[in-house]
C-alpha atoms as a PDB file:
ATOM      1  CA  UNK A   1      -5.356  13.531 -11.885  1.00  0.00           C
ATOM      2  CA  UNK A   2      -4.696  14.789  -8.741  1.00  0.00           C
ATOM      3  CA  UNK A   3      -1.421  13.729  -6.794  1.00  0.00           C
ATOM      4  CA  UNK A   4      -2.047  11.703  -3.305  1.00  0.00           C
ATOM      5  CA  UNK A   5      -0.234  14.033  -1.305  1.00  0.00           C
ATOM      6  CA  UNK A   6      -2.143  17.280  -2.571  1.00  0.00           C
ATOM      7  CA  UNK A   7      -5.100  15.325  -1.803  1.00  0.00           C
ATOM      8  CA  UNK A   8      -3.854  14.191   2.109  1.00  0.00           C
ATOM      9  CA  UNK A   9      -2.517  17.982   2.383  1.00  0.00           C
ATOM     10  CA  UNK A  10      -5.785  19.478   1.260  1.00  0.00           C
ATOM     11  CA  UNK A  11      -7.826  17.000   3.987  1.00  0.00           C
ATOM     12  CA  UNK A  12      -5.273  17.714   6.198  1.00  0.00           C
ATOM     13  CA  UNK A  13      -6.039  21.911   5.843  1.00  0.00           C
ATOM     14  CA  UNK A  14      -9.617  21.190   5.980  1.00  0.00           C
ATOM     15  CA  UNK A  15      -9.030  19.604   9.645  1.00  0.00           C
ATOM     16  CA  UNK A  16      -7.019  22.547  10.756  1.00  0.00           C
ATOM     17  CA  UNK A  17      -9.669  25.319   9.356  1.00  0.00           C
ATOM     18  CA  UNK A  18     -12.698  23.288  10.733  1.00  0.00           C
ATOM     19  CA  UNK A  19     -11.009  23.311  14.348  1.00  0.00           C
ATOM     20  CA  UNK A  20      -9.770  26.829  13.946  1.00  0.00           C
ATOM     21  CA  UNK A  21     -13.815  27.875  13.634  1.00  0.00           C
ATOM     22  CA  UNK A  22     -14.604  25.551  16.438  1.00  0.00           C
ATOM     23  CA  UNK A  23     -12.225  27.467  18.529  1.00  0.00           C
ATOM     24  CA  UNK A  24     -13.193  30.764  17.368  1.00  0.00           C
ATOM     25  CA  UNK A  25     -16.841  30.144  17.689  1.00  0.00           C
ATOM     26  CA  UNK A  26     -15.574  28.912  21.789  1.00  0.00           C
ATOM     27  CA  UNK A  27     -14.281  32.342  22.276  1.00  0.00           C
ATOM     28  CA  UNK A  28     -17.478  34.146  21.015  1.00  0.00           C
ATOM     29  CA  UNK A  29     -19.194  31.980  23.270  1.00  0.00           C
ATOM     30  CA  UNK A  30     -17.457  32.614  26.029  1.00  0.00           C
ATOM     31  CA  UNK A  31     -17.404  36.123  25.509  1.00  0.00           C
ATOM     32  CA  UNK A  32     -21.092  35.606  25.723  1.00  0.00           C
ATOM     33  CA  UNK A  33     -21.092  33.501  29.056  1.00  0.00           C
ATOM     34  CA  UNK A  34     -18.472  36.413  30.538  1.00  0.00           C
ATOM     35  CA  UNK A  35     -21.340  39.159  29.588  1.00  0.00           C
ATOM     36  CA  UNK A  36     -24.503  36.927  31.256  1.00  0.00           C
ATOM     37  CA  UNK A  37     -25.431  37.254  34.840  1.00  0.00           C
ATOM     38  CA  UNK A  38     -25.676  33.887  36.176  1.00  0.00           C
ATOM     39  CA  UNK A  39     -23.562  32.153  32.826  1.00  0.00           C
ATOM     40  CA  UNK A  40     -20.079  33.845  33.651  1.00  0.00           C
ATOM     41  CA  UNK A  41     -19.645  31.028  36.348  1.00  0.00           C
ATOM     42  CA  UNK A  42     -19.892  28.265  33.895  1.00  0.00           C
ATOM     43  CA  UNK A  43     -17.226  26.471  31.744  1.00  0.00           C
ATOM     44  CA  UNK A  44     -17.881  27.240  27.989  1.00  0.00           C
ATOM     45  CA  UNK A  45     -18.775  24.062  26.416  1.00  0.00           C
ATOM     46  CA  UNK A  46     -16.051  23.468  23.696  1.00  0.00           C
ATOM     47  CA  UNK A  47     -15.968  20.313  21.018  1.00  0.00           C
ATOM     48  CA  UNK A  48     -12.746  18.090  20.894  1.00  0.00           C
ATOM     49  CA  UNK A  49     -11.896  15.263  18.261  1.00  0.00           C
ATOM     50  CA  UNK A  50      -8.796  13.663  19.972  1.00  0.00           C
ATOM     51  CA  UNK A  51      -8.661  11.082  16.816  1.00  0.00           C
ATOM     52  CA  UNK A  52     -10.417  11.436  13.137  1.00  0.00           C
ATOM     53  CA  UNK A  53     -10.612   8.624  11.105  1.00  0.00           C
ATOM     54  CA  UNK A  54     -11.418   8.552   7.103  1.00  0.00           C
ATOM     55  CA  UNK A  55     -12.052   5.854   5.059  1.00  0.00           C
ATOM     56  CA  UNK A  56     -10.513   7.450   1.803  1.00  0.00           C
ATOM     57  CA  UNK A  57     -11.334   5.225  -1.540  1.00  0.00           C
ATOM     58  CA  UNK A  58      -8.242   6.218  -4.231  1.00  0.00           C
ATOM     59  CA  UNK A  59      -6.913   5.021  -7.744  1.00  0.00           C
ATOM     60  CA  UNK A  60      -3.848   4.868  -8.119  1.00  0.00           C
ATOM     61  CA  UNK A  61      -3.248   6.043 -12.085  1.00  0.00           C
ATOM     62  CA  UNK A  62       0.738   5.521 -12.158  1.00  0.00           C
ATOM     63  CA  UNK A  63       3.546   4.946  -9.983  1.00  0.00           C
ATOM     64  CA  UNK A  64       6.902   7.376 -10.247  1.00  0.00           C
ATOM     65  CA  UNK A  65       9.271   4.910  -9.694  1.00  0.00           C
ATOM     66  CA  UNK A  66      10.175   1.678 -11.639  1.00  0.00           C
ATOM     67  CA  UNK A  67       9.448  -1.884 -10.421  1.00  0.00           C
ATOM     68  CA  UNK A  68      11.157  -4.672 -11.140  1.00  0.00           C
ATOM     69  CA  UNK A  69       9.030  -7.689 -10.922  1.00  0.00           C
ATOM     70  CA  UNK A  70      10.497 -10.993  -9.730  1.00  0.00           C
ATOM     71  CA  UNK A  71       9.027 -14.212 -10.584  1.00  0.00           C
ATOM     72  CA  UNK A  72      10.894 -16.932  -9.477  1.00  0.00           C
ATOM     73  CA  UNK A  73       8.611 -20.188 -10.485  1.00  0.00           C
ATOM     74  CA  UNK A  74       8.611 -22.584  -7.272  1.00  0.00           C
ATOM     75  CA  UNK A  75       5.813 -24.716  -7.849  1.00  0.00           C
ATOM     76  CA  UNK A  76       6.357 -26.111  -4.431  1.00  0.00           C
ATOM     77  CA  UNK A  77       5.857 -22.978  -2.394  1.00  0.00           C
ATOM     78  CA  UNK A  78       2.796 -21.853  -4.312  1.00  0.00           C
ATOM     79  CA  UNK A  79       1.322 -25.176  -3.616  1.00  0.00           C
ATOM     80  CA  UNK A  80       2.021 -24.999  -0.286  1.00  0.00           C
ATOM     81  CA  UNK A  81       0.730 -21.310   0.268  1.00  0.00           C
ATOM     82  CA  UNK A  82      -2.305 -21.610  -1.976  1.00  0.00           C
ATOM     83  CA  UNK A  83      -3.376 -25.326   0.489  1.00  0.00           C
ATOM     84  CA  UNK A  84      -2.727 -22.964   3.333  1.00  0.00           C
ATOM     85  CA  UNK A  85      -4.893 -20.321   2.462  1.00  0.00           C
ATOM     86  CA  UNK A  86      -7.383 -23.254   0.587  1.00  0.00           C
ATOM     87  CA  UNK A  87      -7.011 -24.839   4.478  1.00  0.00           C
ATOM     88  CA  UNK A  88      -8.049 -21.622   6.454  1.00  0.00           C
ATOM     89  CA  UNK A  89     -10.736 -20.284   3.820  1.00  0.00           C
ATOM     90  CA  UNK A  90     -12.441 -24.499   4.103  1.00  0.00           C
ATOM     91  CA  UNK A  91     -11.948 -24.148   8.116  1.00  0.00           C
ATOM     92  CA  UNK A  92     -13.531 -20.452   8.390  1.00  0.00           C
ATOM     93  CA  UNK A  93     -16.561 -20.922   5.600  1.00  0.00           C
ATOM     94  CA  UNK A  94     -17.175 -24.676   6.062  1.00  0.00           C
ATOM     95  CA  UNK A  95     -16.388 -25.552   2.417  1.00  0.00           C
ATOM     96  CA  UNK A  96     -14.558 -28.567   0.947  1.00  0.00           C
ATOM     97  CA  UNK A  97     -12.213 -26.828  -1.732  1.00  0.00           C
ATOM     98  CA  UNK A  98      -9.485 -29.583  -2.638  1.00  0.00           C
ATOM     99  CA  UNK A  99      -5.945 -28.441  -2.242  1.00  0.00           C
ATOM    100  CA  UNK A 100      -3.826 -28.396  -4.958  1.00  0.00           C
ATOM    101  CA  UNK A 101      -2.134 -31.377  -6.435  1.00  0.00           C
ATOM    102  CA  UNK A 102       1.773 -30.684  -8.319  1.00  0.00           C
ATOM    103  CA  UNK A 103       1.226 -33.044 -10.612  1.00  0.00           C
ATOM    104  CA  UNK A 104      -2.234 -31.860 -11.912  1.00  0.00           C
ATOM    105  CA  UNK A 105      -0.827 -28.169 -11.570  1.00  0.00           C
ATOM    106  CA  UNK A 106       1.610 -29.438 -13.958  1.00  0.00           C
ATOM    107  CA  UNK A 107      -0.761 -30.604 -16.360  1.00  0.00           C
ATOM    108  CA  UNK A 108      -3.094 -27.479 -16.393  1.00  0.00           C
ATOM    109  CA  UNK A 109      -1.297 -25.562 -19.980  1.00  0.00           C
ATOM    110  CA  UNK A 110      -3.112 -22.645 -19.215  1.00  0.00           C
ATOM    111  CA  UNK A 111      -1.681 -22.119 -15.872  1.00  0.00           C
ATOM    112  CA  UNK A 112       1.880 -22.959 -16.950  1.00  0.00           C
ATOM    113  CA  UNK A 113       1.436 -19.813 -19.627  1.00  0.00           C
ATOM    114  CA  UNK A 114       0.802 -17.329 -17.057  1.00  0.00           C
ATOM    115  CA  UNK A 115       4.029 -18.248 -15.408  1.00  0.00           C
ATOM    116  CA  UNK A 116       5.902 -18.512 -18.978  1.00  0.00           C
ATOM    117  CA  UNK A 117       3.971 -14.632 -19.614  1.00  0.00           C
ATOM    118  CA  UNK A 118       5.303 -13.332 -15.817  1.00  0.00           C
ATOM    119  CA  UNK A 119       9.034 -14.701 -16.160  1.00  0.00           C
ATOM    120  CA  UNK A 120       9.141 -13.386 -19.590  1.00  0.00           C
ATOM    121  CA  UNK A 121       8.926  -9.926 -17.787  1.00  0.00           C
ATOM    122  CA  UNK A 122      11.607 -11.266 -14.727  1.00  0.00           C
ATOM    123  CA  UNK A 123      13.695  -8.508 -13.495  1.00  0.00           C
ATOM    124  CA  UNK A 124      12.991  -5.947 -16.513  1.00  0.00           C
ATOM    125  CA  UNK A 125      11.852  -2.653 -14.876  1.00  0.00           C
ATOM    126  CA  UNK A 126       8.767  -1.242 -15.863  1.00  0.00           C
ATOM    127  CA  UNK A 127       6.404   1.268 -14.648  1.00  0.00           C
ATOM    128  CA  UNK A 128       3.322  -0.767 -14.539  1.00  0.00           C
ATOM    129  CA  UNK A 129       2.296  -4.072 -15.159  1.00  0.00           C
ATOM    130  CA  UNK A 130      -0.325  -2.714 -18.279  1.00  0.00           C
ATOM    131  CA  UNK A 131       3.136  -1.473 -20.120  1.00  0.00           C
ATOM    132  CA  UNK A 132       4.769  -4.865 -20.793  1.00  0.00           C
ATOM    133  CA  UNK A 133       4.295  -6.640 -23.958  1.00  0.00           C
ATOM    134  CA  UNK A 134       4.457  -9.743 -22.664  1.00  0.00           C
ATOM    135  CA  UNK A 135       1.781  -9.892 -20.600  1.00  0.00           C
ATOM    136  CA  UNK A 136      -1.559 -10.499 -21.570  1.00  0.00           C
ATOM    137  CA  UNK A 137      -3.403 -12.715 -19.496  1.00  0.00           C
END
């Protein structure tokens, strides 16, 4: 698997050699114009790209460092993020999703596991999320 920054570094070398021949093929021009009768008074045309933008898709395979996940269960703050977001997505696509209720949140067993599975792994560092034992969803 190749490494991100070999990847950015060879894009970024491909950038530099592609406007090192555009400024090389300039001068031959212009060596050109400087030989021509009526030419030699005109500005050699050269090509500029002031900004380059790339839309790069990646995969990240691993991370290098350790993460320590923190799951602190506060029913009342994902409630009240997930009615925001319910809130914005009903304004912006003219749906009617119901926000969430505690009580029935409470109720739903299969929800409750996940967070039992994600505190079980609270604070332990790990690498990625596939390594723990604990969690399979």
């Amino acid at each position: 698997m190749v490494k991100l920054s070999d990847y950015l570094n060879y894009l970024n070398n491909e950038v530099i050699q592609a406007r090192k021949k555009a400024d090389e093929q300039a001068i031959e021009i212009a060596k050109e114009y400087a030989k021509h009768e009526y030419l030699k008074y005109f500005k050699v045309p050269r090509f500029s790209m002031p900004v380059i933008k790339m839309n790069i898709p990646i995969k990240i395979n691993q991370l290098d460092t350790e993460t320590k996940y923190d799951f602190d269960r506060d029913y009342d703050l994902f409630i009240a993020e997930a009615n925001e977001k319910i809130t914005k997505v009903n304004q912006e696509k003219q749906l009617n999703i119901k926000p969430l209720v505690k009580e029935e949140l409470l109720e739903n067993k299969e929800l409750i596991s996940v967070f039992d599975k994600l505190e079980l792994e609270d604070r332990k560092p790990v690498k990625n999320i596939s390594e723990s034992q604990h969690f399979r969803l």
